[in-house]
C-alpha atoms as a PDB file:
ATOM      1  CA  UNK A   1     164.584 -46.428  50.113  1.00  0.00           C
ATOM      2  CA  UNK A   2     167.337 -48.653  49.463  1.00  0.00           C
ATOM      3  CA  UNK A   3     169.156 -47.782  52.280  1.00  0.00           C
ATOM      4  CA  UNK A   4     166.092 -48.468  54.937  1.00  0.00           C
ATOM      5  CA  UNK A   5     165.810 -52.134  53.056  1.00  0.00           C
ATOM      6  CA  UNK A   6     169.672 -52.692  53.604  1.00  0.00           C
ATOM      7  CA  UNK A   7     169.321 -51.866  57.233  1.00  0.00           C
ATOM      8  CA  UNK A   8     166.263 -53.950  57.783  1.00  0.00           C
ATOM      9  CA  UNK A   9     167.900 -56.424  56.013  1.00  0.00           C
ATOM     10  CA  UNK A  10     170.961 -56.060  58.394  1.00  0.00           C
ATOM     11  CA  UNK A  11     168.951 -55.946  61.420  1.00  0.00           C
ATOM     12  CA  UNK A  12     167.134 -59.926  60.363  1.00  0.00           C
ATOM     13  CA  UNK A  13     170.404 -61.216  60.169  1.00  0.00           C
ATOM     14  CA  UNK A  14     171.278 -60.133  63.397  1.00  0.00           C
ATOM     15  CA  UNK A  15     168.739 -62.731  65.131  1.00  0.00           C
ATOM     16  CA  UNK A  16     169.359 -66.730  64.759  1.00  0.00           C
ATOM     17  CA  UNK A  17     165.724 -67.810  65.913  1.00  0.00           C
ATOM     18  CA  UNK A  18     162.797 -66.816  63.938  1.00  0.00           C
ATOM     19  CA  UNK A  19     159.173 -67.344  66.102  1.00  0.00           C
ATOM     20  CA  UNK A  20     156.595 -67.753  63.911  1.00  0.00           C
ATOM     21  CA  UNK A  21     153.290 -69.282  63.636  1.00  0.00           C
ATOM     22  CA  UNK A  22     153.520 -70.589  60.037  1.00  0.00           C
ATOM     23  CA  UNK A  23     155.160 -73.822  60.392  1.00  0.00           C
ATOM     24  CA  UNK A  24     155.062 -77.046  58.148  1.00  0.00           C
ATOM     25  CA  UNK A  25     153.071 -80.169  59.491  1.00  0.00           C
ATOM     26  CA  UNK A  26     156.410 -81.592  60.761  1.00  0.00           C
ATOM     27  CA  UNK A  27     158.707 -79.070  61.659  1.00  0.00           C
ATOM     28  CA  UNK A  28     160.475 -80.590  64.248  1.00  0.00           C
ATOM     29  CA  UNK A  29     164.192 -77.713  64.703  1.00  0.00           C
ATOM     30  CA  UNK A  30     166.080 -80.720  64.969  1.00  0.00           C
ATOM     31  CA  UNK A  31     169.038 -78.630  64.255  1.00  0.00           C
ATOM     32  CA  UNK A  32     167.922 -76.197  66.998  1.00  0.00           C
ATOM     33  CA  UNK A  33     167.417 -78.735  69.527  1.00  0.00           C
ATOM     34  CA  UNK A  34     170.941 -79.777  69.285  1.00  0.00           C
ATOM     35  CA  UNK A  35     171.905 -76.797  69.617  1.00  0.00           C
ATOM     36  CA  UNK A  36     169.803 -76.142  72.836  1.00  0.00           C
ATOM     37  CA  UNK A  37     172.152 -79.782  74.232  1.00  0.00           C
ATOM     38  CA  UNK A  38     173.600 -77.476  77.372  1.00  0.00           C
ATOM     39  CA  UNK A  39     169.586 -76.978  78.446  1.00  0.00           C
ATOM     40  CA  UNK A  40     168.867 -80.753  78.054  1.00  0.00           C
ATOM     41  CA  UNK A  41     171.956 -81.283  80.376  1.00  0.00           C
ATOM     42  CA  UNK A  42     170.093 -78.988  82.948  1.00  0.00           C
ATOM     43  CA  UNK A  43     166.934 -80.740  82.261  1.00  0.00           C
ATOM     44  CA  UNK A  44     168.574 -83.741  83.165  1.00  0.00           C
ATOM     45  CA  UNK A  45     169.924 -82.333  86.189  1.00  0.00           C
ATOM     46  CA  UNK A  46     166.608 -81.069  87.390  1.00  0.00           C
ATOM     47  CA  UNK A  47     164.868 -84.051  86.918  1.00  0.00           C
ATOM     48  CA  UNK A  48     167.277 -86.269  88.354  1.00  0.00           C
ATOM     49  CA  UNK A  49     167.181 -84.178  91.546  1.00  0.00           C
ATOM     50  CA  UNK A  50     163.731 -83.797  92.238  1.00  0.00           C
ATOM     51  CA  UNK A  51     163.371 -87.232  91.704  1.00  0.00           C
ATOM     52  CA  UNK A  52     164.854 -87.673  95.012  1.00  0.00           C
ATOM     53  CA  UNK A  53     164.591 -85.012  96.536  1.00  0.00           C
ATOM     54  CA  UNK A  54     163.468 -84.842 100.428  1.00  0.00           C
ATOM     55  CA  UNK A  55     164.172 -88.761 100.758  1.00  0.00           C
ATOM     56  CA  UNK A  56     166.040 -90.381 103.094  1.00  0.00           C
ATOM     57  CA  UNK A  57     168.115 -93.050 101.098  1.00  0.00           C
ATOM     58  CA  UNK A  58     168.387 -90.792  97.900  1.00  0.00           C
ATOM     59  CA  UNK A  59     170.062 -92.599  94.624  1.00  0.00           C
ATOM     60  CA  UNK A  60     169.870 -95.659  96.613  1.00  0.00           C
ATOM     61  CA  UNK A  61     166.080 -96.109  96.041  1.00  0.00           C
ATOM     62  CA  UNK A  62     167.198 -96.635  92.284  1.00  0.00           C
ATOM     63  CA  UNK A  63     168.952-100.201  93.276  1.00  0.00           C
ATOM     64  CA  UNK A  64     165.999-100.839  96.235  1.00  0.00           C
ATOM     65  CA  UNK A  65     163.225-100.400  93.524  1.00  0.00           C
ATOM     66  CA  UNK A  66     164.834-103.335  90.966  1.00  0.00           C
ATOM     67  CA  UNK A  67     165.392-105.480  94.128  1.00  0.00           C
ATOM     68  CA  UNK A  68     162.427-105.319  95.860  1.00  0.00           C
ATOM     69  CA  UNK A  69     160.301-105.711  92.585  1.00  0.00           C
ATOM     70  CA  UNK A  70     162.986-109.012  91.503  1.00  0.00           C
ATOM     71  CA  UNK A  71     162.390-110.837  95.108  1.00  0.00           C
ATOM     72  CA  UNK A  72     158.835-110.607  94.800  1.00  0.00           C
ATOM     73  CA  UNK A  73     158.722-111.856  91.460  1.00  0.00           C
ATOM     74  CA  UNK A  74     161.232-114.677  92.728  1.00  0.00           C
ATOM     75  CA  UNK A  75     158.784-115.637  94.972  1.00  0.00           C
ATOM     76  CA  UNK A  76     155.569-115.304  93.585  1.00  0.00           C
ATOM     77  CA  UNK A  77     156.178-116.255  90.270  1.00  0.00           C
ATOM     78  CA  UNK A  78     158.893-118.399  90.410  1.00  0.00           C
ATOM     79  CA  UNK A  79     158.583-120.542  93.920  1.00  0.00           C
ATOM     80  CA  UNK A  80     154.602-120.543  94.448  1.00  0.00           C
ATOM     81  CA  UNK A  81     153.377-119.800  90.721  1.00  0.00           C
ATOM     82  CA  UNK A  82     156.223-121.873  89.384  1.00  0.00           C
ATOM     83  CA  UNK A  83     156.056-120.392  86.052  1.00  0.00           C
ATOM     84  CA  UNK A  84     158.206-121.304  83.675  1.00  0.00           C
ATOM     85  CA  UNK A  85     161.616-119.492  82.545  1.00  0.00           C
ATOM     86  CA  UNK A  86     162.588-120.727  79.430  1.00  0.00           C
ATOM     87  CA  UNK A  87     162.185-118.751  76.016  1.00  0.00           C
ATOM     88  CA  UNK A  88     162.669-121.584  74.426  1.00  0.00           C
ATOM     89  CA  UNK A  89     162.893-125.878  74.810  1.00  0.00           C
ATOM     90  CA  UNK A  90     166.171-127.304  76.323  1.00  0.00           C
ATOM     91  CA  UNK A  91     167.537-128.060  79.493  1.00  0.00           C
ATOM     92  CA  UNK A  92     169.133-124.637  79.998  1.00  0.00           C
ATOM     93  CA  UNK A  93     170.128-123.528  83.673  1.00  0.00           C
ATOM     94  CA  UNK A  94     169.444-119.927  84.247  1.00  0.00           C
ATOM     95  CA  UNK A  95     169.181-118.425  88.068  1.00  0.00           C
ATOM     96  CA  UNK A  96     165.589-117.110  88.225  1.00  0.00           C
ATOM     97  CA  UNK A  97     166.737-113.929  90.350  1.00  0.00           C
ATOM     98  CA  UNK A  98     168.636-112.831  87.238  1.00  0.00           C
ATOM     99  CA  UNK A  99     165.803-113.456  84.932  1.00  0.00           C
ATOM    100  CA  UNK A 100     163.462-111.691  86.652  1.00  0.00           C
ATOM    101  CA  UNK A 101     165.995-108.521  87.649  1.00  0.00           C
ATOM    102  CA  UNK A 102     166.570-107.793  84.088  1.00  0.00           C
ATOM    103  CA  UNK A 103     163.116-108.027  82.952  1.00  0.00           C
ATOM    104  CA  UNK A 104     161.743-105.845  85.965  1.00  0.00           C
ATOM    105  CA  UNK A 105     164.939-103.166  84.790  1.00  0.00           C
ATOM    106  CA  UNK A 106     164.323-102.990  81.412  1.00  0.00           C
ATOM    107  CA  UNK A 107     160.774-102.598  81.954  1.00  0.00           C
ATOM    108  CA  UNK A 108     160.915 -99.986  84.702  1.00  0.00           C
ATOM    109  CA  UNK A 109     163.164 -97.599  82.089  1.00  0.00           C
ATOM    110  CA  UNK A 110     160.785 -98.100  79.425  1.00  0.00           C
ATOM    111  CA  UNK A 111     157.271 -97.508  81.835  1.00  0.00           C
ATOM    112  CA  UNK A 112     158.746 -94.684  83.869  1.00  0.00           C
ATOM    113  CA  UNK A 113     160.363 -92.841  80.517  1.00  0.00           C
ATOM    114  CA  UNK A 114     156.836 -93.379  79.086  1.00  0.00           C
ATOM    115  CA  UNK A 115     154.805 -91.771  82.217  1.00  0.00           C
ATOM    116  CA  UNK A 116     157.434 -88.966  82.238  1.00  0.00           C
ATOM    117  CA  UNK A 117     156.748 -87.913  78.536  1.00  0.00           C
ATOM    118  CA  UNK A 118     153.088 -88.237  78.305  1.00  0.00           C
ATOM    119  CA  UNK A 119     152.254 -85.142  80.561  1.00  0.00           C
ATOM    120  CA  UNK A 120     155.220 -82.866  79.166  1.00  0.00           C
ATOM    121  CA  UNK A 121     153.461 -80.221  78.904  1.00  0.00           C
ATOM    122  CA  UNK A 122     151.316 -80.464  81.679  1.00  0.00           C
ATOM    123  CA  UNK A 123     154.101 -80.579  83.894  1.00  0.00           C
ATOM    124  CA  UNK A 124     156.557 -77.853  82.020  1.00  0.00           C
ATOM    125  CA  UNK A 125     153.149 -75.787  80.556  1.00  0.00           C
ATOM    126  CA  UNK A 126     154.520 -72.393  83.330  1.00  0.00           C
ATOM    127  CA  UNK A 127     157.929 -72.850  82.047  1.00  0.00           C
ATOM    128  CA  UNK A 128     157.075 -72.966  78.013  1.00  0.00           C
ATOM    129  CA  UNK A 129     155.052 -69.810  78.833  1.00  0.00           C
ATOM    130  CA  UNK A 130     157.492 -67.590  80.004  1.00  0.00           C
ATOM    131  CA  UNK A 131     160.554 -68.870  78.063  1.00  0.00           C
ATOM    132  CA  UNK A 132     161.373 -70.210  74.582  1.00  0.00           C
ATOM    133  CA  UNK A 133     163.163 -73.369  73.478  1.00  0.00           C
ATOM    134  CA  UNK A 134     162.891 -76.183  71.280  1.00  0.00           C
ATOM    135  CA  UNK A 135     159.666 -78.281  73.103  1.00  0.00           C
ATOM    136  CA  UNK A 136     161.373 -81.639  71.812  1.00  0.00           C
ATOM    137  CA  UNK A 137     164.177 -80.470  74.596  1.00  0.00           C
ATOM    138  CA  UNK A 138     161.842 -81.482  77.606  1.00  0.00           C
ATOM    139  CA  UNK A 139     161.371 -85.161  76.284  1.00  0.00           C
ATOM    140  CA  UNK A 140     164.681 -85.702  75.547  1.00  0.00           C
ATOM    141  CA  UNK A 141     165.677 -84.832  78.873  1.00  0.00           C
ATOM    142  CA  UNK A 142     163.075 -86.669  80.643  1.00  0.00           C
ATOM    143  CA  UNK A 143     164.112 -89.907  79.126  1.00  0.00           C
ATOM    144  CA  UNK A 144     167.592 -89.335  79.163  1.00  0.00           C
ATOM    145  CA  UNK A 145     167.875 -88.557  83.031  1.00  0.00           C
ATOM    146  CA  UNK A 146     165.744 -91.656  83.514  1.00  0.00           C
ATOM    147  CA  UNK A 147     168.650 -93.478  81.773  1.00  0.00           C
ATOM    148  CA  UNK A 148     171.070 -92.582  84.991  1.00  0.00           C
ATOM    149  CA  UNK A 149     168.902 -94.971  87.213  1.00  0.00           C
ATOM    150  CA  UNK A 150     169.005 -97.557  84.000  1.00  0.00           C
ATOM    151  CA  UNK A 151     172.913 -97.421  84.303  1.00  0.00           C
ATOM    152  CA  UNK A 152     173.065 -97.684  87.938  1.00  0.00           C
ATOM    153  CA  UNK A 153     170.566-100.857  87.944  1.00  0.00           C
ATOM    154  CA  UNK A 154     172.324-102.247  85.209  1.00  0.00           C
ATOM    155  CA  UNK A 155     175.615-101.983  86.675  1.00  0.00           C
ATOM    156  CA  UNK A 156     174.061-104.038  89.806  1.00  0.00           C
ATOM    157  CA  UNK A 157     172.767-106.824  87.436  1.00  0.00           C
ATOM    158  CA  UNK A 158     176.300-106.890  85.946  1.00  0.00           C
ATOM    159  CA  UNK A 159     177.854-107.692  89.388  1.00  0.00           C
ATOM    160  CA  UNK A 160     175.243-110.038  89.959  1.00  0.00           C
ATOM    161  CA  UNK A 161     175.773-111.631  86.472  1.00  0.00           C
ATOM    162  CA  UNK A 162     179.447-111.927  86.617  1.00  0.00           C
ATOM    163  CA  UNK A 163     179.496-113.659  90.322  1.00  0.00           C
ATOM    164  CA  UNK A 164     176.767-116.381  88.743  1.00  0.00           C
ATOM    165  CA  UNK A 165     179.363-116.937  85.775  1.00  0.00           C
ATOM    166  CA  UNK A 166     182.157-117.180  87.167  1.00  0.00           C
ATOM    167  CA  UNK A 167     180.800-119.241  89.692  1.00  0.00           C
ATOM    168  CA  UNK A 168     179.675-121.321  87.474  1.00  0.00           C
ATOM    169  CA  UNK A 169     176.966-124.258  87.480  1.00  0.00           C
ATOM    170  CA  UNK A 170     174.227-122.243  85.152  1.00  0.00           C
ATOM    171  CA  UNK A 171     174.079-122.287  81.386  1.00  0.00           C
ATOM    172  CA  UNK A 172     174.768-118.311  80.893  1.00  0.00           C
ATOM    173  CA  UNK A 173     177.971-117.919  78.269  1.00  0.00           C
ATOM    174  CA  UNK A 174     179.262-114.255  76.390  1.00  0.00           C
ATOM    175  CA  UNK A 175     178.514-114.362  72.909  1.00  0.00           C
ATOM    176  CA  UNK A 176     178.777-111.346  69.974  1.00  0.00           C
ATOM    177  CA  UNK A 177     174.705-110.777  70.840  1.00  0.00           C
ATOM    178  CA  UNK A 178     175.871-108.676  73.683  1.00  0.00           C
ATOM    179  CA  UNK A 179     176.841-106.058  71.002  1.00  0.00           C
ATOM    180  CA  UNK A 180     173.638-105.518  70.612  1.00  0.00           C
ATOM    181  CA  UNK A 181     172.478-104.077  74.050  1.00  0.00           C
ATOM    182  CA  UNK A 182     173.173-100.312  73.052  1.00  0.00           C
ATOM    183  CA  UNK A 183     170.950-100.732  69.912  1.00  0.00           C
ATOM    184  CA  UNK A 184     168.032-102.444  72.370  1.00  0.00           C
ATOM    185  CA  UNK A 185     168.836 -99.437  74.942  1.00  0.00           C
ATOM    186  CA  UNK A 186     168.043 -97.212  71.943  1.00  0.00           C
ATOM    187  CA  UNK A 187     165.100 -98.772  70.480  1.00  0.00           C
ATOM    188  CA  UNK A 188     163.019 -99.164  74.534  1.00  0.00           C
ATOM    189  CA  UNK A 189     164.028 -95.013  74.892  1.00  0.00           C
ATOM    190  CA  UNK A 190     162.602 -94.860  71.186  1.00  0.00           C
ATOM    191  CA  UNK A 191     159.350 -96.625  71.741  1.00  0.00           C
ATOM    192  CA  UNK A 192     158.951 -95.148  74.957  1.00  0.00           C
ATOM    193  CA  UNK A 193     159.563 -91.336  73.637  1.00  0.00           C
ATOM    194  CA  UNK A 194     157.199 -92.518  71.235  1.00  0.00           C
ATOM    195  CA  UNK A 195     153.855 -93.344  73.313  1.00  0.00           C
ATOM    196  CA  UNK A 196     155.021 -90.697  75.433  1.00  0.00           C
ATOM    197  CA  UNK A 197     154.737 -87.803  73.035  1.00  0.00           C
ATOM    198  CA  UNK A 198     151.472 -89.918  71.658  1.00  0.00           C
ATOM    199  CA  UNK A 199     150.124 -89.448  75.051  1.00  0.00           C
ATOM    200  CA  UNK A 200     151.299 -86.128  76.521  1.00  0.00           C
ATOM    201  CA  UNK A 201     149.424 -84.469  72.777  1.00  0.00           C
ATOM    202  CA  UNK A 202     146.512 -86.078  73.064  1.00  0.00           C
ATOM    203  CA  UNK A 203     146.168 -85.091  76.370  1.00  0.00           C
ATOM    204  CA  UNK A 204     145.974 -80.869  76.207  1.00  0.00           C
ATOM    205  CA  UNK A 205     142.686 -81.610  74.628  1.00  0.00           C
ATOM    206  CA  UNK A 206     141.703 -85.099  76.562  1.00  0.00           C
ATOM    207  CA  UNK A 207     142.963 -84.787  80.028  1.00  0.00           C
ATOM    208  CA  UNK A 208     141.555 -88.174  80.818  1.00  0.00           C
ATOM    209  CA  UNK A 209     143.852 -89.919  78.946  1.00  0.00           C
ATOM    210  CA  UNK A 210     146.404 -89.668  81.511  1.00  0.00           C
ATOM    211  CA  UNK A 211     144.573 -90.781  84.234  1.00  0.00           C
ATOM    212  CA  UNK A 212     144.377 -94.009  81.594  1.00  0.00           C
ATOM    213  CA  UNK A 213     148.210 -94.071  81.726  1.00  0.00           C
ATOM    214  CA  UNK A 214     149.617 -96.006  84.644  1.00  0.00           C
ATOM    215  CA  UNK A 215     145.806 -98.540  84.068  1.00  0.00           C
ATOM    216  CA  UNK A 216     147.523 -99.194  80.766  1.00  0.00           C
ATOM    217  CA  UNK A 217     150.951-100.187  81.635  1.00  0.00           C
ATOM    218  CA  UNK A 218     149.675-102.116  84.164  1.00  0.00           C
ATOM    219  CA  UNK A 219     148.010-104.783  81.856  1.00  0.00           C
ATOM    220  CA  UNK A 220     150.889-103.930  78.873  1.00  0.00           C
ATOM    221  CA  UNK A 221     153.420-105.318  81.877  1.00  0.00           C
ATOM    222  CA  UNK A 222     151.629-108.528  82.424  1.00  0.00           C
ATOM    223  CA  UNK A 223     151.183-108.806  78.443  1.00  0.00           C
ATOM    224  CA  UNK A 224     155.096-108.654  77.685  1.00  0.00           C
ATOM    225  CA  UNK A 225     157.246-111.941  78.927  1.00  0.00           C
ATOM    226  CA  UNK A 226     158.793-110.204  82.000  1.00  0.00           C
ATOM    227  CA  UNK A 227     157.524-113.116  84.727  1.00  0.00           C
ATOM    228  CA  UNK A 228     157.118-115.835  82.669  1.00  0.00           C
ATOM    229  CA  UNK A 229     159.350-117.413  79.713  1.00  0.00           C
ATOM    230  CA  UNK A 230     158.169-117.583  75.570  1.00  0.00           C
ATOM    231  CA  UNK A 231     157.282-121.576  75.997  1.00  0.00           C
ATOM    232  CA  UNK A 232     154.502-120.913  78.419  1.00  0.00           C
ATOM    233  CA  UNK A 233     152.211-118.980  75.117  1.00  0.00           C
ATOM    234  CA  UNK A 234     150.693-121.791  73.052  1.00  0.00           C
ATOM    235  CA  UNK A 235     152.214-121.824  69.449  1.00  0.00           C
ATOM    236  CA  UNK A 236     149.022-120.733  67.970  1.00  0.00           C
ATOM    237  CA  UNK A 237     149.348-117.445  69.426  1.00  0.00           C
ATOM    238  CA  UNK A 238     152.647-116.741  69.384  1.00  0.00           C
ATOM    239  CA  UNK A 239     152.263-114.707  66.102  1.00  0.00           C
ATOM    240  CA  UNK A 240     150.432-112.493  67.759  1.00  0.00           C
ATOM    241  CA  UNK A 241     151.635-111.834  71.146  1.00  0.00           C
ATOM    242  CA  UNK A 242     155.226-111.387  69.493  1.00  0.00           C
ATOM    243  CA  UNK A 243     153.367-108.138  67.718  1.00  0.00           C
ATOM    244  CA  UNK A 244     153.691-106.505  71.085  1.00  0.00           C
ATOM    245  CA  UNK A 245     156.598-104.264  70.033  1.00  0.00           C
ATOM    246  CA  UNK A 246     158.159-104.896  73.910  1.00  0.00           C
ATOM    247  CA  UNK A 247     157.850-108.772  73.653  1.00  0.00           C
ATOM    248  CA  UNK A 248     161.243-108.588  71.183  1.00  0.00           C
ATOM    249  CA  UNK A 249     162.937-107.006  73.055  1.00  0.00           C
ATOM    250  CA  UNK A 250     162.780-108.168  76.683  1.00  0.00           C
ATOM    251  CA  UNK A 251     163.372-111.379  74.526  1.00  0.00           C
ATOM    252  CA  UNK A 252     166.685-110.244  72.850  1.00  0.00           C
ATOM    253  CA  UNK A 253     167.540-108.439  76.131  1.00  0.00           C
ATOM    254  CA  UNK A 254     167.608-112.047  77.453  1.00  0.00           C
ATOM    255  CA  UNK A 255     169.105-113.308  74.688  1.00  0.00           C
ATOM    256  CA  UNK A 256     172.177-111.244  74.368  1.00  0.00           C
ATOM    257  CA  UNK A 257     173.295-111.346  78.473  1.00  0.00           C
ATOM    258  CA  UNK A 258     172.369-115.016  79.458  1.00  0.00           C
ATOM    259  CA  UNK A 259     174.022-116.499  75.731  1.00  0.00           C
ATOM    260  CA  UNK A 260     170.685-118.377  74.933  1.00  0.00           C
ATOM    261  CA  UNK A 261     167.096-118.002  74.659  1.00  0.00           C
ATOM    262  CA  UNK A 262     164.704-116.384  71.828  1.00  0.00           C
ATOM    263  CA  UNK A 263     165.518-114.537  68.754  1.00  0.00           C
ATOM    264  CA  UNK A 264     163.301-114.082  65.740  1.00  0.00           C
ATOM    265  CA  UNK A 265     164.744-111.374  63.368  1.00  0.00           C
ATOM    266  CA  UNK A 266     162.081-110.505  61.595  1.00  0.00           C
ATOM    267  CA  UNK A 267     159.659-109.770  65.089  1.00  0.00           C
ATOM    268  CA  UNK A 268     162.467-107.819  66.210  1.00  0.00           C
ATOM    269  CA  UNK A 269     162.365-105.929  62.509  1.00  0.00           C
ATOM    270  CA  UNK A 270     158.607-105.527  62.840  1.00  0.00           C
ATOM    271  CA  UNK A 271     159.333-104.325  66.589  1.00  0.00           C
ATOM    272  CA  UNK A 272     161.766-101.794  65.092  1.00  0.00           C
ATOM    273  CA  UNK A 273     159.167-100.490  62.220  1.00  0.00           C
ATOM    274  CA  UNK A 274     156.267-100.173  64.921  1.00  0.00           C
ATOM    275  CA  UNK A 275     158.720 -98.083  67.339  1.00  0.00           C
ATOM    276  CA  UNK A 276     159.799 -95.597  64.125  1.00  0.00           C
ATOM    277  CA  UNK A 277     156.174 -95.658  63.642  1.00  0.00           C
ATOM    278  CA  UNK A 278     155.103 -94.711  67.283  1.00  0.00           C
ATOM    279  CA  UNK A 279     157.570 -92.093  67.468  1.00  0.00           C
ATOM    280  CA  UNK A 280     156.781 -90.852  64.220  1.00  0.00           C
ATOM    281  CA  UNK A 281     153.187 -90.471  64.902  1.00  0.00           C
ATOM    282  CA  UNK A 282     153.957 -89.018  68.093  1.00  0.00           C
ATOM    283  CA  UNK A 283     156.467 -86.236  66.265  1.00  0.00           C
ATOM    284  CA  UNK A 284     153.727 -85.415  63.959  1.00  0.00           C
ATOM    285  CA  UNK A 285     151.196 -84.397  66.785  1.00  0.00           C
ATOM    286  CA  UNK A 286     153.630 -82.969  69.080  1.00  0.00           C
ATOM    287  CA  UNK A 287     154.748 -80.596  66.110  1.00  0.00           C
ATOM    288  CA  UNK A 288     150.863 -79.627  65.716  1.00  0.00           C
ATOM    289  CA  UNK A 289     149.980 -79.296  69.538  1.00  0.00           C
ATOM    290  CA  UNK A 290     152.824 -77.291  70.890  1.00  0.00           C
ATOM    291  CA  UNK A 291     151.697 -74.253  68.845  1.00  0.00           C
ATOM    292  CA  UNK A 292     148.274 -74.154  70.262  1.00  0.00           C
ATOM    293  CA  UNK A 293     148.757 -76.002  73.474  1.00  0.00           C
ATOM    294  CA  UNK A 294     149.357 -73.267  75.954  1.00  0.00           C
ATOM    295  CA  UNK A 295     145.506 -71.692  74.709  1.00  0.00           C
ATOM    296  CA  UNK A 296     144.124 -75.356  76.097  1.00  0.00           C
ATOM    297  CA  UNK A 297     146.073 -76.575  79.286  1.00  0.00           C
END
C-alpha cells in the first residue's frame, strides 16, 4: 500500500500544470503566464502579420493611418473649425500638425488595443479548444503587438518634433516631464487591457455588446481633448470631463513632449485608480468566464 502511494506520489510530481476546475474567484497563473513569454512572442508575431497581410504597402499603412487622420484634423478642426489648441491660457506657440499627430497616435494605440481584446475569445475560441495555455497570454499579446505600430508612429512624430525644435519659432522646450512617457505608455495599454477584457467577458454571454464597441469609441474619441485644447470646456465642467480616465492622459502626453500645457496630479491619480480599477474588474470576470466560455461561444 505504501509503495502504490509513493509511486502515485512520484508520478504528480512528474507534471508542472495541474487542469482543474476548482479555481479561486481570481486565479489569474500569473506565474504561469510568464512562463508561457516565448508563446506571447509568437502571438505577437501572428498578429502583427496578419495585420498586414495581402496589402500592398504593408508596415507602411502604420505611418499612412497617423497622417492621413492628423491632415484631416489639421484641416477640419484647426483651419475651418478653428478650434482652439491650448490646454491652458498664455500665448504659447505650438504647430497644430504636431498637436493633432500625437493625440490621433495615442488614441489609435489605446482604441485599436481595446477592439483587439474585447472579442479574445471570440476570435482565439478554435485555438483555446484544442490547446492549453494561460488565456491572459492572448491579451497580452494583442496589446503588445499593437505597441510595434505605436513605436513606429512615435518614432515619426519624433522626427517631426525635433525638425520643429530645432527650427525653432514655436514654444515646445525638453523638460524632466518627458520621463514620464513610459509610465503614460503603461497606464493607456493598462486601461485599454482593461475595457478590453471588460468587454471580450461580457460578451460570450451578450454578443451584442461588441457590435456596441467601435459606436462607443466613437463618441469616447470626441469626449477626450484629442481635436480641441482644455480651455475650450467651461470651468464649471471641467471637474467632470477630467473624470474621463483618457482626458489625463492625452493631457500629460501633451504636457511632457511640447514642455507646457495641463497637468493636474491628482486627475491623473484618479485616472490611475480608475485604470487599476478597470483592469481589475476586467481580471475578475475574465478569471470566471474562461472556465465556462467555450460551453457558450
Amino acid at each position: 500500500m505504501a509503495s502504490e502511494m509513493e509511486e502515485q506520489g512520484r508520478m504528480e510530481q512528474q507534471f508542472g500544470t495541474v487542469i482543474t476546475s476548482k479555481r479561486r474567484t481570481l486565479s489569474l497563473h500569473l506565474r504561469e503566464t510568464l512562463q508561457y513569454r516565448d508563446l506571447i512572442l509568437l502571438f505577437v508575431k501572428r498578429d502583427w502579420t496578419a495585420m498586414y497581410k495581402q496589402t500592398v504597402l504593408g508596415p507602411l499603412w502604420a505611418l499612412i493611418q497617423p497622417l492621413m487622420s492628423t491632415i484631416v484634423f489639421t484641416i477640419v478642426f484647426g483651419n475651418l473649425a478653428q478650434l482652439t489648441t491650448a490646454d491652458t491660457p498664455g500665448d504659447y506657440l505650438l504647430p497644430e500638425f504636431l498637436f493633432y499627430m500625437i493625440g490621433n497616435i495615442c488614441w489609435n494605440y489605446f482604441s485599436t488595443t481595446l477592439q483587439a481584446t474585447s472579442d479574445i475569445f471570440w476570435e482565439n475560441g478554435d485555438l483555446m479548444d484544442k490547446v492549453y495555455f494561460p488565456r491572459l497570454v492572448s491579451p497580452i499579446a494583442a496589446a503588445c503587438s499593437r505597441l510595434i505600430s505605436f513605436g513606429i508612429q512615435c518614432g515619426l512624430f519624433v522626427l517631426l518634433w525635433l525638425y520643429f525644435l530645432i527650427r525653432g519659432g514655436t514654444s515646445i522646450r525638453i523638460t524632466p516631464m518627458l520621463l514620464m512617457l513610459p509610465l503614460l505608455v503603461l497606464q493607456m495599454m493598462v486601461l485599454a487591457l482593461g475595457c478590453g477584457i471588460v468587454v471580450s467577458s461580457l460578451t460570450t454571454k451578450y454578443r451584442d455588446l461588441d457590435m456596441l464597441v467601435d459606436f462607443a469609441l466613437g463618441l469616447w474619441r470626441y469626449a477626450c481633448p484629442l481635436a480641441y485644447g482644455l480651455q475650450l470646456i467651461p470651468e464649471k465642467y471641467m471637474g467632470i470631463y477630467l473624470l474621463n480616465p483618457v482626458t489625463p492622459i492625452l493631457t500629460t502626453v501633451r504636457r511632457a513632449v511640447f514642455g507646457f500645457g495641463f497637468f493636474d496630479l491628482r486627475a491623473y491619480i484618479v485616472s490611475w485608480i480608475v485604470s487599476l480599477a478597470v483592469l481589475l474588474l476586467g481580471l475578475v470576470l475574465f478569471s470566471h468566464v474562461e472556465r465556462t466560455f467555450m460551453d457558450t461561444i
